[in-house]
N, C-alpha and C. Protein backbone atom coordinates (compact mmCIF):
# COMPACT_ATOMS: atom_id res chain seq x y z
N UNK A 1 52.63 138.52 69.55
CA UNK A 1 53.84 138.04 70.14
C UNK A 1 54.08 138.66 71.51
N UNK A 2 53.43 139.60 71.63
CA UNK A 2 53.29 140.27 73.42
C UNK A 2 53.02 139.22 74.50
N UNK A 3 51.98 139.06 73.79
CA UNK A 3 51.34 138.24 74.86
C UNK A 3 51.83 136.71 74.94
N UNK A 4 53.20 136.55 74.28
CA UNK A 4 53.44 135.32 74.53
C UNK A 4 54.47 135.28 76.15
N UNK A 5 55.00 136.58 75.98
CA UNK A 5 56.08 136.64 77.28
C UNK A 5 55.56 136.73 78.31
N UNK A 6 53.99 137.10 79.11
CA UNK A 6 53.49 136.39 80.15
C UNK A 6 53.00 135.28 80.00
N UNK A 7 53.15 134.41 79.16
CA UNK A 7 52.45 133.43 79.12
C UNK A 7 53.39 132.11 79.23
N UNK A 8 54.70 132.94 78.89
CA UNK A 8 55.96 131.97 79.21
C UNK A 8 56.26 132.00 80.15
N UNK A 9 56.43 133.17 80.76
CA UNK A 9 56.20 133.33 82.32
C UNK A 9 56.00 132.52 83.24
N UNK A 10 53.89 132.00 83.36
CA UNK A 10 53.45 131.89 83.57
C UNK A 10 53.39 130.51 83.59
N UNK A 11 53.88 129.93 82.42
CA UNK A 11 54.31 128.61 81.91
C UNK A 11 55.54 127.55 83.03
N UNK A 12 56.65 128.96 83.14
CA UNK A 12 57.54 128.60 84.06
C UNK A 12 57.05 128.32 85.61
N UNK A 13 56.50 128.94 85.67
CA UNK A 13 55.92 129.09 87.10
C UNK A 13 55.21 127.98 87.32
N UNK A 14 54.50 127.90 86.25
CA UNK A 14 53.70 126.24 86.55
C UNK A 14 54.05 124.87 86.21
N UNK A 15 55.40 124.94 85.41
CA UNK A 15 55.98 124.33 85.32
C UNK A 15 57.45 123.40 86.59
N UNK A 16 57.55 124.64 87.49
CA UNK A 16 57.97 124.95 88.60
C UNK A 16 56.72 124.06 89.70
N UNK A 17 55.64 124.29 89.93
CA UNK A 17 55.01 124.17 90.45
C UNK A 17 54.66 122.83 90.60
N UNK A 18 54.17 122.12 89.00
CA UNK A 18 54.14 121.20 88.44
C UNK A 18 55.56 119.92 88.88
N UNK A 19 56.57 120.44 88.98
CA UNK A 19 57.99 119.86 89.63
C UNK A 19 57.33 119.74 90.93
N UNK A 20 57.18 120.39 91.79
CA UNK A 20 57.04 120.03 93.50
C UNK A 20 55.63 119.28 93.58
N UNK A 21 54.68 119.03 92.37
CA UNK A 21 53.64 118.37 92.62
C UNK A 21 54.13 117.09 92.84
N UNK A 22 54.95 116.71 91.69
CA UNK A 22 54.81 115.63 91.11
C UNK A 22 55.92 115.19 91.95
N UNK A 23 57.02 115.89 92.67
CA UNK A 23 57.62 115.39 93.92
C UNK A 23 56.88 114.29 95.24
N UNK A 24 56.04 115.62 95.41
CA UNK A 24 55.16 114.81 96.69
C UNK A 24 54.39 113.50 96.19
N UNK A 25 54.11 113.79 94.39
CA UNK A 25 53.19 112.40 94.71
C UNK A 25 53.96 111.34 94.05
N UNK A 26 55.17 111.68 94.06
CA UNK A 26 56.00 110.18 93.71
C UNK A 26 56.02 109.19 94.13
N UNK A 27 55.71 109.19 95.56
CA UNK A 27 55.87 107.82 95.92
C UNK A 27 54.04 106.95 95.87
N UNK A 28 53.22 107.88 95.56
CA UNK A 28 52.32 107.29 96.01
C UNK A 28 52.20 106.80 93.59
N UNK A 29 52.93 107.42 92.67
CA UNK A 29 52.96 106.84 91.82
C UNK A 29 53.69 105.83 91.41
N UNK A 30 54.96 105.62 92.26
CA UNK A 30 56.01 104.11 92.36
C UNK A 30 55.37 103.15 92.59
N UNK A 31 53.93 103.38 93.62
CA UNK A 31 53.28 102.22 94.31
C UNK A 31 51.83 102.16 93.09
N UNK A 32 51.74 102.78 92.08
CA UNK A 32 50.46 102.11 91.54
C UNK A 32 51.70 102.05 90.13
N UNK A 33 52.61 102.62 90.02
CA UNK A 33 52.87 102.05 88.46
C UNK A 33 53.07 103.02 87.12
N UNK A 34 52.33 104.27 87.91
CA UNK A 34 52.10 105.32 86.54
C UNK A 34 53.49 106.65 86.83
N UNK A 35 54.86 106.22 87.06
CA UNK A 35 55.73 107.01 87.41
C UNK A 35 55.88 107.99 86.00
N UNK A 36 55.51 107.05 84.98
CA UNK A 36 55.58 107.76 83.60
C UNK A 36 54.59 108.66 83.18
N UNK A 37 53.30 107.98 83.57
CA UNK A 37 52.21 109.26 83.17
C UNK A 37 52.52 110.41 83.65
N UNK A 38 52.81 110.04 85.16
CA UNK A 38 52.89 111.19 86.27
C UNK A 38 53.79 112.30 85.75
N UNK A 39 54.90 111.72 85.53
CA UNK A 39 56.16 112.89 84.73
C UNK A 39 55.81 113.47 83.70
N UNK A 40 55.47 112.85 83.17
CA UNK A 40 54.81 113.36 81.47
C UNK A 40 53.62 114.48 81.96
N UNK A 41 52.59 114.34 82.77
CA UNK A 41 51.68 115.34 82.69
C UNK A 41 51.78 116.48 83.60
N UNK A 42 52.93 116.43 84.79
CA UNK A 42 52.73 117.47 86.05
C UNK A 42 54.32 117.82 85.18
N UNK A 43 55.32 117.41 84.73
CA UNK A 43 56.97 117.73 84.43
C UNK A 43 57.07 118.24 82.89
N UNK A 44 56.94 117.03 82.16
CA UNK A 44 57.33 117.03 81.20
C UNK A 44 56.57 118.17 79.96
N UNK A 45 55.11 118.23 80.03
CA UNK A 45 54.11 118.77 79.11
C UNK A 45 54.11 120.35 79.48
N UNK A 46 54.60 121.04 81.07
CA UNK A 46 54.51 122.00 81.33
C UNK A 46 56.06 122.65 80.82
N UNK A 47 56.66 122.30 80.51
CA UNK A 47 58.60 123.00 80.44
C UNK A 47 58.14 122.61 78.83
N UNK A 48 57.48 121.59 78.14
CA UNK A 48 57.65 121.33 76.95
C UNK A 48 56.84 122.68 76.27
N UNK A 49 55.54 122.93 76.95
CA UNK A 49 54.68 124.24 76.75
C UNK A 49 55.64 125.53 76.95
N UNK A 50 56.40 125.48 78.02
CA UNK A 50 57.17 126.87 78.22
C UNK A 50 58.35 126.95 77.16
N UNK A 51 58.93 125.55 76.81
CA UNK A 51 60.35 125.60 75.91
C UNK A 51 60.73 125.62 74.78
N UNK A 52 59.44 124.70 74.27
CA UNK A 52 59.70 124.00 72.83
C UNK A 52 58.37 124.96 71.94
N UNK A 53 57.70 125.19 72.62
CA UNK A 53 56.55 125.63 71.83
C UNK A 53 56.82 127.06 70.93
N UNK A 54 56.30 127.02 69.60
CA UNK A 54 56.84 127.73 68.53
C UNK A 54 56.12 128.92 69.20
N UNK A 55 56.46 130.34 69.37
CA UNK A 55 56.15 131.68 69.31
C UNK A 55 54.60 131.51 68.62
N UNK A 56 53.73 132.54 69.33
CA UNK A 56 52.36 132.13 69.61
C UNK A 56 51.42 131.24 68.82
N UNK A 57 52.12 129.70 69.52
CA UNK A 57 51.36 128.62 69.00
C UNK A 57 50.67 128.32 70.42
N UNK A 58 49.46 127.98 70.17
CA UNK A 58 48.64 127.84 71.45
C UNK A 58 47.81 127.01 71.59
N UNK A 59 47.31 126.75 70.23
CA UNK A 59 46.84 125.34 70.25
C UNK A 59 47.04 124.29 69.74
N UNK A 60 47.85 124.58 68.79
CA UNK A 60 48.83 123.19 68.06
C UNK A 60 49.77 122.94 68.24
N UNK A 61 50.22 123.35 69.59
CA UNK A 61 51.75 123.13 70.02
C UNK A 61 51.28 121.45 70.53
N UNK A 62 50.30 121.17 70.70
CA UNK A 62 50.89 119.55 71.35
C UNK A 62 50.42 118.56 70.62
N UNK A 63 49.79 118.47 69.23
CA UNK A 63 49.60 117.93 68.27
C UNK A 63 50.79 118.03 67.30
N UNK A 64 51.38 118.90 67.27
CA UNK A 64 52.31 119.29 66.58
C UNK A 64 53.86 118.50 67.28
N UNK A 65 53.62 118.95 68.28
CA UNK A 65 55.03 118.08 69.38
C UNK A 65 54.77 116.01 68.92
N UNK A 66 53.60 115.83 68.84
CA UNK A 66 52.90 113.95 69.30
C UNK A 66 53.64 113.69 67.75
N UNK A 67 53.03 114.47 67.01
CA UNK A 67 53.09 114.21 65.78
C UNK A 67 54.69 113.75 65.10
N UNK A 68 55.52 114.68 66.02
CA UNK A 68 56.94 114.71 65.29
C UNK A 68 57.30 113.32 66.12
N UNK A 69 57.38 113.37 67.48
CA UNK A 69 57.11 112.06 68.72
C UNK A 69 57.19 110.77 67.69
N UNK A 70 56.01 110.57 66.95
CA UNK A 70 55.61 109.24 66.81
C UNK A 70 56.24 109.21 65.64
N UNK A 71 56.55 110.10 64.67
CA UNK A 71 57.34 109.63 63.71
C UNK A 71 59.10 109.73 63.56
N UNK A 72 59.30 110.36 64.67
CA UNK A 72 60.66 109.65 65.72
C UNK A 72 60.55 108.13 65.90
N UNK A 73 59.46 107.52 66.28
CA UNK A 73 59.45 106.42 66.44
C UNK A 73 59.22 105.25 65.64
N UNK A 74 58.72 105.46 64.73
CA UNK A 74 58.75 104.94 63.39
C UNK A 74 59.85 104.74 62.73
N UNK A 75 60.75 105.34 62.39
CA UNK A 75 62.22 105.81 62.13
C UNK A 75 63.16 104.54 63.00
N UNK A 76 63.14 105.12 64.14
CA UNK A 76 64.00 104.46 64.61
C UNK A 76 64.02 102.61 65.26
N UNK A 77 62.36 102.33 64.79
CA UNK A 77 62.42 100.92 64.83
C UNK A 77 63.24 100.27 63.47
């Protein structure tokens, strides 16, 4: 559990980072279409890694996140 607090850190930071990427390339993703991928992989997946992710889960945090996702969606059709 030590080693999770640089890694959240680290998480933020690139998650941060990940925000001003995905700034600059907004407009060039309005013009092909993928405004959603774009958020989801430079915004959304990096704050979801720093926020939501259970105390040192590291590799099943995003199988674990899809998983609950899709049966959210199931549900609510």
């Amino acid at each position: 559990m030590v080693i999770d607090v640089p890694i959240r850190i680290l998480g933020l930071g690139l998650a941060v980072v990940g925000t001003a990427f995905f700034i600059v390339a907004l407009p060039f993703a309005m013009s092909s279409g993928s405004t959603g991928d774009t958020l989801d992989a430079l915004v959304a997946e990096p704050f979801q890694f720093t926020f939501t992710r259970p105390l040192s889960k590291f590799d099943e945090w995003k199988s674990s996140s899809k998983e609950s996702d899709s049966s959210e969606l199931i549900t609510s059709e």
